[in-house]
N, C-alpha and C. Protein backbone atom coordinates (compact mmCIF):
# COMPACT_ATOMS: atom_id res chain seq x y z
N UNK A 1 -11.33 -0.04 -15.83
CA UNK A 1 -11.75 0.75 -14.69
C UNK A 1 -11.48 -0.04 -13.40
N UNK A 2 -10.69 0.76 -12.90
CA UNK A 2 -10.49 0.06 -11.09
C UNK A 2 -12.00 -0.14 -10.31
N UNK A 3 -12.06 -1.74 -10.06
CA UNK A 3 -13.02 -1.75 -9.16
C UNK A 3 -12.64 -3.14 -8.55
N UNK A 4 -13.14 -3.16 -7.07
CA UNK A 4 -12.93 -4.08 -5.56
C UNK A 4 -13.62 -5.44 -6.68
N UNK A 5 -13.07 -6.04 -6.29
CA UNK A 5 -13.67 -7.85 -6.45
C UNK A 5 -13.30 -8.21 -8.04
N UNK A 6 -12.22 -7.28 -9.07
CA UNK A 6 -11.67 -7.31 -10.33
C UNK A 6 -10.23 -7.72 -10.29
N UNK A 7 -10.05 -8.28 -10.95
CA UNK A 7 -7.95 -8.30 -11.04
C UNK A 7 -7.70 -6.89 -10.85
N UNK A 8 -6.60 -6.74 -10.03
CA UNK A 8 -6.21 -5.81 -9.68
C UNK A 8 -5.43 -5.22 -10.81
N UNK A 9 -5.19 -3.86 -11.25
CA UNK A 9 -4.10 -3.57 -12.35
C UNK A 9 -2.55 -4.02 -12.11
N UNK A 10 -2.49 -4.60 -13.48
CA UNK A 10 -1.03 -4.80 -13.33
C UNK A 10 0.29 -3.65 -12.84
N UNK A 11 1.28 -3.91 -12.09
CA UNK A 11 2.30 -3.35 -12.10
C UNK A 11 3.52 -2.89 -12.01
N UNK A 12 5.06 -2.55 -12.48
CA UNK A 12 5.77 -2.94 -12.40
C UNK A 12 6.54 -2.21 -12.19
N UNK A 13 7.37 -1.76 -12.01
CA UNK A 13 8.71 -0.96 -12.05
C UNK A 13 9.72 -0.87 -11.49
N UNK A 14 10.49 0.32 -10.80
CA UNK A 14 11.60 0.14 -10.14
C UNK A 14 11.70 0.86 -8.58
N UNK A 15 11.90 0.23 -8.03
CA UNK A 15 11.65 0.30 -6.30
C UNK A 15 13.14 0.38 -5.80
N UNK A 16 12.71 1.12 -4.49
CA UNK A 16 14.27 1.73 -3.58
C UNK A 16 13.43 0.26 -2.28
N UNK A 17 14.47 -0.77 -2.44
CA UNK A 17 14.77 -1.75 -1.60
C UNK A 17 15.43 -1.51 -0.68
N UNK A 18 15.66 -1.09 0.52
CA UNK A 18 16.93 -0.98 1.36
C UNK A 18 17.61 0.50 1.05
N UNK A 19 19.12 -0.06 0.26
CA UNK A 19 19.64 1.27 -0.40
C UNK A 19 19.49 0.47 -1.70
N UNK A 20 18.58 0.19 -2.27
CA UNK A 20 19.37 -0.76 -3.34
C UNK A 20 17.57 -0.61 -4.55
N UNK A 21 17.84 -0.41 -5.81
CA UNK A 21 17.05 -0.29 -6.59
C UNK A 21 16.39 -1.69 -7.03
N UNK A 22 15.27 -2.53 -6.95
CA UNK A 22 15.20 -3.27 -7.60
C UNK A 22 14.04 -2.96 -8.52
N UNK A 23 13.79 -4.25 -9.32
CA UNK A 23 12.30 -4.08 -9.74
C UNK A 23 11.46 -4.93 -9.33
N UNK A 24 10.18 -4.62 -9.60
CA UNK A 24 8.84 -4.74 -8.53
C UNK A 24 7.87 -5.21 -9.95
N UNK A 25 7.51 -6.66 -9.33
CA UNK A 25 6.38 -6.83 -10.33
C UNK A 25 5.23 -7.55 -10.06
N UNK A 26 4.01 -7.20 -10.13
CA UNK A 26 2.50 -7.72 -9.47
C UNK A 26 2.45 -9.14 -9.67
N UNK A 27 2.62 -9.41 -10.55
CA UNK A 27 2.33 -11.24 -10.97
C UNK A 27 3.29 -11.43 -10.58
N UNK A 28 4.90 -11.47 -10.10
CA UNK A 28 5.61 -12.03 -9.24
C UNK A 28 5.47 -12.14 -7.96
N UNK A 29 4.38 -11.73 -7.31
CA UNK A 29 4.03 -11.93 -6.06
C UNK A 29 2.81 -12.67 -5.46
N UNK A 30 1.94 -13.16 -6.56
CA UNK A 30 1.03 -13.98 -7.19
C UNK A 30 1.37 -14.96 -5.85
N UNK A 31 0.01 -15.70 -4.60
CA UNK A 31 0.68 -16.20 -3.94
C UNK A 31 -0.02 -15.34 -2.41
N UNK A 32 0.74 -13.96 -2.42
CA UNK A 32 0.84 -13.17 -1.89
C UNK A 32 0.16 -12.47 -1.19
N UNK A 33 -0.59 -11.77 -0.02
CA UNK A 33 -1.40 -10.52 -0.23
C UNK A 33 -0.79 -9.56 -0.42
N UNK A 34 -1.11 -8.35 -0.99
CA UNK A 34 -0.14 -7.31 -1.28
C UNK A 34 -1.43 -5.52 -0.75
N UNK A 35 -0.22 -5.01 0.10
CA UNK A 35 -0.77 -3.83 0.83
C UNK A 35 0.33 -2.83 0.07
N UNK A 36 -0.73 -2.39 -1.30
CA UNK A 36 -0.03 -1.11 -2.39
C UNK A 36 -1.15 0.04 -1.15
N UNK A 37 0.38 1.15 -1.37
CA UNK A 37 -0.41 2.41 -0.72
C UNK A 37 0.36 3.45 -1.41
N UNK A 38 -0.41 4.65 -1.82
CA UNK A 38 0.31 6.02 -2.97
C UNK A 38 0.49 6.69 -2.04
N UNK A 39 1.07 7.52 -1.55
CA UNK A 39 1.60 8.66 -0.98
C UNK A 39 2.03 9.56 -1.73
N UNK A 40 1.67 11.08 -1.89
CA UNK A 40 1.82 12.14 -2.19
C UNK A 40 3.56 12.60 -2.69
N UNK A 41 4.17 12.66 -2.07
CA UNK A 41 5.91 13.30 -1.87
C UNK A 41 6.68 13.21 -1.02
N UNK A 42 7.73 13.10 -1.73
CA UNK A 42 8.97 12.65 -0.64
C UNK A 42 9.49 14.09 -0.51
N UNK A 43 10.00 14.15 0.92
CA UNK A 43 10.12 15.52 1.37
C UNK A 43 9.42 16.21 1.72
N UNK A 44 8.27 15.66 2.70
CA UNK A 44 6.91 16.38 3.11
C UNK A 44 6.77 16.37 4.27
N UNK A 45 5.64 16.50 4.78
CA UNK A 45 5.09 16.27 6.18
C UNK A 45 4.68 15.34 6.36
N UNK A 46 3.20 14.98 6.25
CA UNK A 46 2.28 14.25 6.27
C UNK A 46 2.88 12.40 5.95
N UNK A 47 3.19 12.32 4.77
CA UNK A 47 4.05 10.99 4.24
C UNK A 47 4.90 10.46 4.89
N UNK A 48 6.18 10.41 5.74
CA UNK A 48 7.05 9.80 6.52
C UNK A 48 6.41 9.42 7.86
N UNK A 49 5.30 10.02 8.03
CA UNK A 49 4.59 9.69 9.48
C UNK A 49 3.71 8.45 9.19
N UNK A 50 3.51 8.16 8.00
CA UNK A 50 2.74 7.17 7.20
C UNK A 50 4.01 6.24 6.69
N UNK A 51 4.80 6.39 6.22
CA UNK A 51 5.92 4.98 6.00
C UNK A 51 6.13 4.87 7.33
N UNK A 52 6.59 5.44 8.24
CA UNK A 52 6.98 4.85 9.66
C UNK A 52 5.89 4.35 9.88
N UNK A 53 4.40 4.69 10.22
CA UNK A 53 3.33 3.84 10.89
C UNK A 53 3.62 2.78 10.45
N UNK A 54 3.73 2.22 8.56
CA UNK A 54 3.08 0.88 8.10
C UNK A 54 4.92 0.15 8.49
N UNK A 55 6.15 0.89 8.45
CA UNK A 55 7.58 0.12 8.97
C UNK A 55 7.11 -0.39 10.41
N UNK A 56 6.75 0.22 10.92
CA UNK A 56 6.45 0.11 12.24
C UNK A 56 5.68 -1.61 12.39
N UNK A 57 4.44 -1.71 11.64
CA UNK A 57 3.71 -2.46 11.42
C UNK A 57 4.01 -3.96 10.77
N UNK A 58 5.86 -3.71 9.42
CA UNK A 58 5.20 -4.80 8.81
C UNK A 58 5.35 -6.18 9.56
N UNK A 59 5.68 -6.47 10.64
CA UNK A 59 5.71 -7.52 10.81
C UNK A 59 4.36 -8.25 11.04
N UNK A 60 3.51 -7.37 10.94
CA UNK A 60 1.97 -7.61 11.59
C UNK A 60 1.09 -8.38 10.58
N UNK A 61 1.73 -6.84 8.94
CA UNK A 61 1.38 -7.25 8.01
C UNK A 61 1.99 -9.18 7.27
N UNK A 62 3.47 -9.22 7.66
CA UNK A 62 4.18 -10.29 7.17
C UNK A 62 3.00 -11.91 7.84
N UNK A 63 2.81 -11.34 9.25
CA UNK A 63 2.22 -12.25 10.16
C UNK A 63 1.09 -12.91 9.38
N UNK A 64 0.35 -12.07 8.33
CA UNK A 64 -0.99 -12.24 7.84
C UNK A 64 -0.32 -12.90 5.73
N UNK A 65 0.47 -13.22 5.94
CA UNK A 65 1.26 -13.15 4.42
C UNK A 65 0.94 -12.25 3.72
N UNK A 66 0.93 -10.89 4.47
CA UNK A 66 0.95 -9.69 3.29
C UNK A 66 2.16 -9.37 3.07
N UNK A 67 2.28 -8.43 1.78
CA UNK A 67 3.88 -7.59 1.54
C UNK A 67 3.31 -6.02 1.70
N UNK A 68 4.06 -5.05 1.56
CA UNK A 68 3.57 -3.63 2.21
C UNK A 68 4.23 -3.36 0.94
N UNK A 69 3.86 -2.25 0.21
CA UNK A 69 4.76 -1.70 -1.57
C UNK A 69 4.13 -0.14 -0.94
N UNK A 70 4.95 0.53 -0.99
CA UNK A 70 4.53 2.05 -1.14
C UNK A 70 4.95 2.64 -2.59
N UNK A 71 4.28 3.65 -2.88
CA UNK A 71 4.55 3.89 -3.95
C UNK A 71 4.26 5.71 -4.40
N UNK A 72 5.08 6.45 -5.07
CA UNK A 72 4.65 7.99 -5.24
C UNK A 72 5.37 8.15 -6.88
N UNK A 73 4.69 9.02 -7.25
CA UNK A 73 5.14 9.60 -8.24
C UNK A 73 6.49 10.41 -8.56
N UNK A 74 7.41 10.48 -7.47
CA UNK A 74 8.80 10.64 -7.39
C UNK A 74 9.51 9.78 -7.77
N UNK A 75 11.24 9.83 -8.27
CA UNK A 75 11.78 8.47 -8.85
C UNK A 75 12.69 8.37 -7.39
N UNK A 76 13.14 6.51 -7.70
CA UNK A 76 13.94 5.96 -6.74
C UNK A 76 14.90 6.88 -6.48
N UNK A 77 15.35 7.26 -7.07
CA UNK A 77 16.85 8.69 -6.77
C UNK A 77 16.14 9.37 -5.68
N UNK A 78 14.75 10.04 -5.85
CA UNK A 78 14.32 10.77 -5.05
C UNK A 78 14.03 10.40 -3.72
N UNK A 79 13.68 8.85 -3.95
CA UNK A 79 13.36 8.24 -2.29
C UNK A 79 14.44 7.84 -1.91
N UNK A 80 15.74 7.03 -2.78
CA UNK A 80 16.93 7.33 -1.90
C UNK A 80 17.73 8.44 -1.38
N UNK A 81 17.49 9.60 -1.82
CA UNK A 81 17.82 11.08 -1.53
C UNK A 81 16.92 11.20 0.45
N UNK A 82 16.24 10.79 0.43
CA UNK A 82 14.60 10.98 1.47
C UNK A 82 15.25 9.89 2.31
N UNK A 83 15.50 9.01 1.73
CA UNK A 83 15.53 8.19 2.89
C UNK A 83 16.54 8.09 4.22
N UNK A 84 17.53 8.75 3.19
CA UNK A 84 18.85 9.48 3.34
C UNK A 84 19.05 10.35 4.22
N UNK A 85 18.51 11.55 3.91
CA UNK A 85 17.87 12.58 4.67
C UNK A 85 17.43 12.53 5.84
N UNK A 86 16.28 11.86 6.17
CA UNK A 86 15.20 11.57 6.91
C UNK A 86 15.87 10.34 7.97
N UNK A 87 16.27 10.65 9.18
CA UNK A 87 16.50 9.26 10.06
C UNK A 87 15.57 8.47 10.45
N UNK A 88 13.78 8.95 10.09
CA UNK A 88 13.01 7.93 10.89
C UNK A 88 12.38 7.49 9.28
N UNK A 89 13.29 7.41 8.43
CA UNK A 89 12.90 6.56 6.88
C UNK A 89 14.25 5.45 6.81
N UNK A 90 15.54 5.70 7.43
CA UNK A 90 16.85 5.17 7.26
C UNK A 90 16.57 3.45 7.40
N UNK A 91 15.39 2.64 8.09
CA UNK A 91 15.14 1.40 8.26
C UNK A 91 14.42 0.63 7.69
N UNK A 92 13.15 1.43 6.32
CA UNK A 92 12.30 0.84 5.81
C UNK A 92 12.71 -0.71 5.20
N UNK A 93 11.54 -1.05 5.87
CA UNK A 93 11.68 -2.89 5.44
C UNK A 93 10.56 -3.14 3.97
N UNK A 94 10.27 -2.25 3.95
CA UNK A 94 9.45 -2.39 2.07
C UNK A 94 9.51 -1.83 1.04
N UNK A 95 9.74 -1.98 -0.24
CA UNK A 95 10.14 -1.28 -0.97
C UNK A 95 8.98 -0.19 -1.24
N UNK A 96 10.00 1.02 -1.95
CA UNK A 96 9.17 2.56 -2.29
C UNK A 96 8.87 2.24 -3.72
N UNK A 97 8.46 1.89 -4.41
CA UNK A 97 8.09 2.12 -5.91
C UNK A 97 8.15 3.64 -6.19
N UNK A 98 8.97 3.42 -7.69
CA UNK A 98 9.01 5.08 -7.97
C UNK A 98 7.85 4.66 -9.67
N UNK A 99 6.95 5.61 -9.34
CA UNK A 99 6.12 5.71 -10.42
C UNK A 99 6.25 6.99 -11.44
N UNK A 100 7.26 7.09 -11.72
CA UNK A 100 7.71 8.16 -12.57
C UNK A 100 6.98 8.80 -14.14
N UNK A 101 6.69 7.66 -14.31
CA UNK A 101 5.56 7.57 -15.38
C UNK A 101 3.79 7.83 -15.03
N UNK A 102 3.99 8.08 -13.91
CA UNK A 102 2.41 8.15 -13.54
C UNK A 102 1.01 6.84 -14.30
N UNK A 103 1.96 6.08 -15.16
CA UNK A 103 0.91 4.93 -14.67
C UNK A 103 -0.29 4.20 -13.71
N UNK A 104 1.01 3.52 -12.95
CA UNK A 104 0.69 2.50 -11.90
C UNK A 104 -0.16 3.94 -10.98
N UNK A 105 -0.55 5.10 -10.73
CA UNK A 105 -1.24 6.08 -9.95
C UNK A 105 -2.32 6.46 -11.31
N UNK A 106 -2.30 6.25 -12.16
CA UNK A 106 -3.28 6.47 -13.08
C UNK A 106 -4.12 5.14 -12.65
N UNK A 107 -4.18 3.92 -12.99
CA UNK A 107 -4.34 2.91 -13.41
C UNK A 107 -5.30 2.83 -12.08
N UNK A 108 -4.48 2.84 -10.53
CA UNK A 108 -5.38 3.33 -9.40
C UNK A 108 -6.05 3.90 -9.16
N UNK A 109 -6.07 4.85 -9.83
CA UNK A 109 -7.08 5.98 -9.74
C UNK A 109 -7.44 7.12 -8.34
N UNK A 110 -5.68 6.76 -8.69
CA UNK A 110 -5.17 8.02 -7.45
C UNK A 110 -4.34 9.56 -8.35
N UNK A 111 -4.28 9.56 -9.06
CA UNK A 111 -3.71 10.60 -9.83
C UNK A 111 -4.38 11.70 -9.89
N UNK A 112 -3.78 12.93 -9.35
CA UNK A 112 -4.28 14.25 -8.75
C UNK A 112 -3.87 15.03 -10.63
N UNK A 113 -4.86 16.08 -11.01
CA UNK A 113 -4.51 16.84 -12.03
C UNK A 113 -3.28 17.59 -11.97
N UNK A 114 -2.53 17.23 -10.70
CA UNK A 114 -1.34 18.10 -10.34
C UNK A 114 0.22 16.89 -10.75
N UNK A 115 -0.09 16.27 -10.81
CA UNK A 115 0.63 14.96 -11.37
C UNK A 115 0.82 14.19 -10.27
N UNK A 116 0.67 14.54 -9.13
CA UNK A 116 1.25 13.37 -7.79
C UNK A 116 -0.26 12.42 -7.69
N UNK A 117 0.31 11.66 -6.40
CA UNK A 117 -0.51 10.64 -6.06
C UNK A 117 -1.46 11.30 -4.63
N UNK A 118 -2.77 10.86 -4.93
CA UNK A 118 -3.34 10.71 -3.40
C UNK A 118 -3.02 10.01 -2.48
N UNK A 119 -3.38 10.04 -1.21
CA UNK A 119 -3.24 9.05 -0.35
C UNK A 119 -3.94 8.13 -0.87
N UNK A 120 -3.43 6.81 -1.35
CA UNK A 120 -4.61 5.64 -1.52
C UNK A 120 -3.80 4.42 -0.99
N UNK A 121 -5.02 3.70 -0.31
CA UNK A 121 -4.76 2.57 -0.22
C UNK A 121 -4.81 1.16 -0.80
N UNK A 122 -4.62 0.05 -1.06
CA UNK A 122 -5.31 -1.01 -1.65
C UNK A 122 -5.17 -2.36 -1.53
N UNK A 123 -5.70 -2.81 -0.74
CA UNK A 123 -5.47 -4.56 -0.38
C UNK A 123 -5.70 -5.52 -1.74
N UNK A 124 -4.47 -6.26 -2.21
CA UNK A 124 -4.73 -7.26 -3.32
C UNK A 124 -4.61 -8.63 -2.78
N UNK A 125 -5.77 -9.27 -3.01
CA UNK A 125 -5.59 -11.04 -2.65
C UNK A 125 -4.42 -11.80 -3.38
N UNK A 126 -4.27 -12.92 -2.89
CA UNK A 126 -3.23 -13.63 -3.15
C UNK A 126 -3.97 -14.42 -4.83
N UNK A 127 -4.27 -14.05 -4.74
CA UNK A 127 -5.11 -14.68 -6.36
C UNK A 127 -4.99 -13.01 -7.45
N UNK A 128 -4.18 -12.48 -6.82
CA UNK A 128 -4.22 -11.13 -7.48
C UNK A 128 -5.77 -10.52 -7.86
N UNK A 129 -6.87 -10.38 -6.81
CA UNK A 129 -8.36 -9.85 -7.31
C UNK A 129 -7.79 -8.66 -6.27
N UNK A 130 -8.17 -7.70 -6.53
CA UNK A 130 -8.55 -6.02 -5.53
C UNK A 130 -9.33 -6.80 -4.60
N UNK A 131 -9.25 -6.20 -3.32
CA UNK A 131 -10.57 -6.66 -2.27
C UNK A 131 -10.45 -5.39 -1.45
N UNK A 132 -9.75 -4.40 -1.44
CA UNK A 132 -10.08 -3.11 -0.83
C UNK A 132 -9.68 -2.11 -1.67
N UNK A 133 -10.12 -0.90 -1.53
CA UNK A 133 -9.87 0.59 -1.60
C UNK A 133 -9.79 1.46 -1.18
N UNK A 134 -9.02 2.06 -0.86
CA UNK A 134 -9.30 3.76 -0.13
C UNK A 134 -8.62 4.69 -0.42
N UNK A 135 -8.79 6.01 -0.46
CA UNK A 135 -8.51 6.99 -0.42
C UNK A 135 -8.92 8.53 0.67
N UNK A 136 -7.76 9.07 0.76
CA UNK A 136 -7.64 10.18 1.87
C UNK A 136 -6.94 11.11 1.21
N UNK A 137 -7.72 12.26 1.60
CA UNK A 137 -7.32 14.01 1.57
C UNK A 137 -5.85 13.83 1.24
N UNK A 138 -5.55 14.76 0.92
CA UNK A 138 -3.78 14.79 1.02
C UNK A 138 -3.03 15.54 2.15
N UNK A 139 -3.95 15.72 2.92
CA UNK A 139 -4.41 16.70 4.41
C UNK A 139 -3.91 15.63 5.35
N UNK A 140 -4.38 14.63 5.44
CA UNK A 140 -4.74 13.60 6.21
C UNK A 140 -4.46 12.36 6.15
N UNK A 141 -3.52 11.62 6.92
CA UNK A 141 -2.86 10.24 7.44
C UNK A 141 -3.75 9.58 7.31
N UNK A 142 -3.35 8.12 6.83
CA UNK A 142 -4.38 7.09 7.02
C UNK A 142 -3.96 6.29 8.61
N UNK A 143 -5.15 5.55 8.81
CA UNK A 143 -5.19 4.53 9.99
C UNK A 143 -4.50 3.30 9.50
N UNK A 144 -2.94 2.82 9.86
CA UNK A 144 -2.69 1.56 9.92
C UNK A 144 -3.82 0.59 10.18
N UNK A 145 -3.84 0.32 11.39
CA UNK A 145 -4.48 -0.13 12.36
C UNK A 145 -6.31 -0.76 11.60
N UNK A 146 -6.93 0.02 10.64
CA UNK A 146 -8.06 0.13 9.84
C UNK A 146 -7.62 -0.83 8.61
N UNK A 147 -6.38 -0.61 8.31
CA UNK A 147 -5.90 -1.18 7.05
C UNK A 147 -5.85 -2.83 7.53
N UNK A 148 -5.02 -2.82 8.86
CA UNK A 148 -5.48 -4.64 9.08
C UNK A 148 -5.92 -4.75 9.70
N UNK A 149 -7.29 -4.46 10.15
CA UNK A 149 -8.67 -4.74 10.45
C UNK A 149 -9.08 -4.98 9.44
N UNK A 150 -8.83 -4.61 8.28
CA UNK A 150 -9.79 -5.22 7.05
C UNK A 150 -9.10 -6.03 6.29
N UNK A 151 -7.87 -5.85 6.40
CA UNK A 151 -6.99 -7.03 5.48
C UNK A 151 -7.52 -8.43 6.70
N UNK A 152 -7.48 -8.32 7.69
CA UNK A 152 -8.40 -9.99 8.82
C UNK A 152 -9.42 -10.19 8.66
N UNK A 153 -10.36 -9.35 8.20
CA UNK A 153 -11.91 -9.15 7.71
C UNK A 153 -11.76 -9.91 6.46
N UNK A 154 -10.79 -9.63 5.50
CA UNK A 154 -11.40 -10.35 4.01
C UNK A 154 -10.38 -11.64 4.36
N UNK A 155 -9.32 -11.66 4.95
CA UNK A 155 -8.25 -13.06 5.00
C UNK A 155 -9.60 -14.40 5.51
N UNK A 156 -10.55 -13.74 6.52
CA UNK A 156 -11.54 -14.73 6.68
C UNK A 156 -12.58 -15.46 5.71
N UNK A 157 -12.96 -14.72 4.43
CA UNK A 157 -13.52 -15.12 3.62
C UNK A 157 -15.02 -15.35 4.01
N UNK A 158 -15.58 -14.66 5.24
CA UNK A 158 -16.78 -14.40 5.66
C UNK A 158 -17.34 -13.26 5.88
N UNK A 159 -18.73 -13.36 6.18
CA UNK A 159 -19.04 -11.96 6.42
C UNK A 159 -18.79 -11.25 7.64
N UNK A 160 -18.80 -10.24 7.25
CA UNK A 160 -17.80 -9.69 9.00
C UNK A 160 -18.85 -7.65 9.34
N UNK A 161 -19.72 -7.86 10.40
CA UNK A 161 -20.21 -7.39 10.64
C UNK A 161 -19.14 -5.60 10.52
N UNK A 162 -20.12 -4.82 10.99
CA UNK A 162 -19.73 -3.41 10.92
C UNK A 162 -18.88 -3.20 11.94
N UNK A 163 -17.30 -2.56 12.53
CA UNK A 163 -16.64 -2.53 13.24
C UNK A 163 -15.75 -3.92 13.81
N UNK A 164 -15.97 -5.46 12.59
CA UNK A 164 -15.45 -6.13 13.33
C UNK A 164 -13.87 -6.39 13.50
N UNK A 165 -13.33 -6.99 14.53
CA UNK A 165 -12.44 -7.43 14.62
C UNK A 165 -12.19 -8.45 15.21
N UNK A 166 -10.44 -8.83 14.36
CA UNK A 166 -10.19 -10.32 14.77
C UNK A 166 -10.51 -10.80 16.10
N UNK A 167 -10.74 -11.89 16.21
CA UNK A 167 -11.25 -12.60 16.83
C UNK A 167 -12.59 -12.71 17.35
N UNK A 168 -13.34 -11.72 16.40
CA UNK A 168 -15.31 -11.62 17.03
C UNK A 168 -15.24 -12.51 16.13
N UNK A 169 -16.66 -13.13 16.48
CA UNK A 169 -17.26 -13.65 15.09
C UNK A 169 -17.62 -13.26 14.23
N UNK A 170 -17.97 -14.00 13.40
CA UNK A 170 -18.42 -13.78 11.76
C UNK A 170 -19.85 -13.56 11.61
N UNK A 171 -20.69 -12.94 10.66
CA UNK A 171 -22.37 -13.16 10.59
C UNK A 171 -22.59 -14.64 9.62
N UNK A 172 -22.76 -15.96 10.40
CA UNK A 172 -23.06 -16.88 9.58
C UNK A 172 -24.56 -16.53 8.87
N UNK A 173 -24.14 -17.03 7.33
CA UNK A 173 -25.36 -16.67 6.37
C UNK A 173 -26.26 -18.13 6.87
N UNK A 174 -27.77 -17.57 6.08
CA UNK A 174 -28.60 -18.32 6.38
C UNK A 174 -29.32 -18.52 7.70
C-alpha cells in the first residue's frame, strides 16, 4: 500500500527522452530526488498546460537535485505522436514514461476504473522513501509552484510551519 514516509514503489519502463525511447528505472536514480507526476492523456487539454508548467520549471527543479518523470497510461509512440503534434511539447527536457501496462499508475494509486491515470503527484527522496502525495480532479491543473514549495520544505529536513517558504524559518522543536 502506497504511503508518504515508505519506499516508494518500484518502477520501470520505457520513456520518450527527447525524440528518443529510453528506459527509466527508480533504483537507477537512487541519489536523486525524483518529481513522478501521472497525467491523464496525450491529446487533451488540461495535460500539455501541465508538461509546459513543470518544462518551464525544470531548471528550478534540477537547482534542488530533483529529476521531473511524467508519466500516463499512453505508450511512447503515443507521446512521440503528441509531442510531434503539439509545438509547446516539441522541447520537453524530461522524460514521458509510457505506462502501458497500468502498473507503475496502479502501484500509485492513481488508476481511474476507466484505465487512465489521475492527476497525481509525488516527491521521492534521494534515499528512494515517498515524502509527498497528491492528487487532482482530472478537471484541474496542478500548482508547479506548490510542488517546490514542498519539495524546499522536506529538502530541509525540519519542521516547516503552514504556508512556509524558502527562506522563512523553520519551527525549532523543543
Amino acid at each position: 500500500m502506497l504511503q508518504v514516509g515508505k519506499p516508494a514503489p518500484h518502477f520501470k519502463g520505457q520513456a520518450l527522452v527527447g525524440r528518443e525511447f529510453k528506459d527509466i528505472n527508480l533504483d537507477a536514480l537512487k541519489g536523486k530526488w525524483v518529481v513522478l507526476f501521472f497525467y491523464p492523456m496525450d491529446f487533451t487539454f488540461v495535460c500539455p498546460t501541465e508538461l509546459v508548467a513543470f518544462n518551464n520549471a525544470v531548471a528550478d527543479f534540477e537547482d534542488r537535485n530533483a529529476l521531473v518523470i511524467s508519466a500516463s497510461t499512453d505508450t511512447v509512440f503515443s507521446h512521440l505522436g503528441w509531442v510531434k503534434a503539439d509545438e509547446r511539447l516539441a522541447s520537453l527536457k524530461y522524460p514521458i514514461l509510457g505506462d502501458v501496462t497500468k502498473k507503475i499508475s496502479q502501484d500509485y494509486g492513481v488508476l481511474t476504473d476507466e484505465g487512465i491515470a489521475l492527476r497525481g503527484t509525488f516527491i521521492i527522496d534521494n534515499a528512494g522513501i515517498l515524502r509527498w502525495a497528491a492528487q487532482y480532479d482530472l478537471n484541474v491543473g496542478r500548482n508547479i509552484e506548490e510542488t517546490l514549495r514542498v519539495l524546499d520544505a522536506l529538502q530541509t529536513d525540519e519542521l516547516c510551519p503552514c504556508n512556509w517558504e524558502k527562506g522563512q524559518d523553520t519551527i525549532k522543536a523543543g
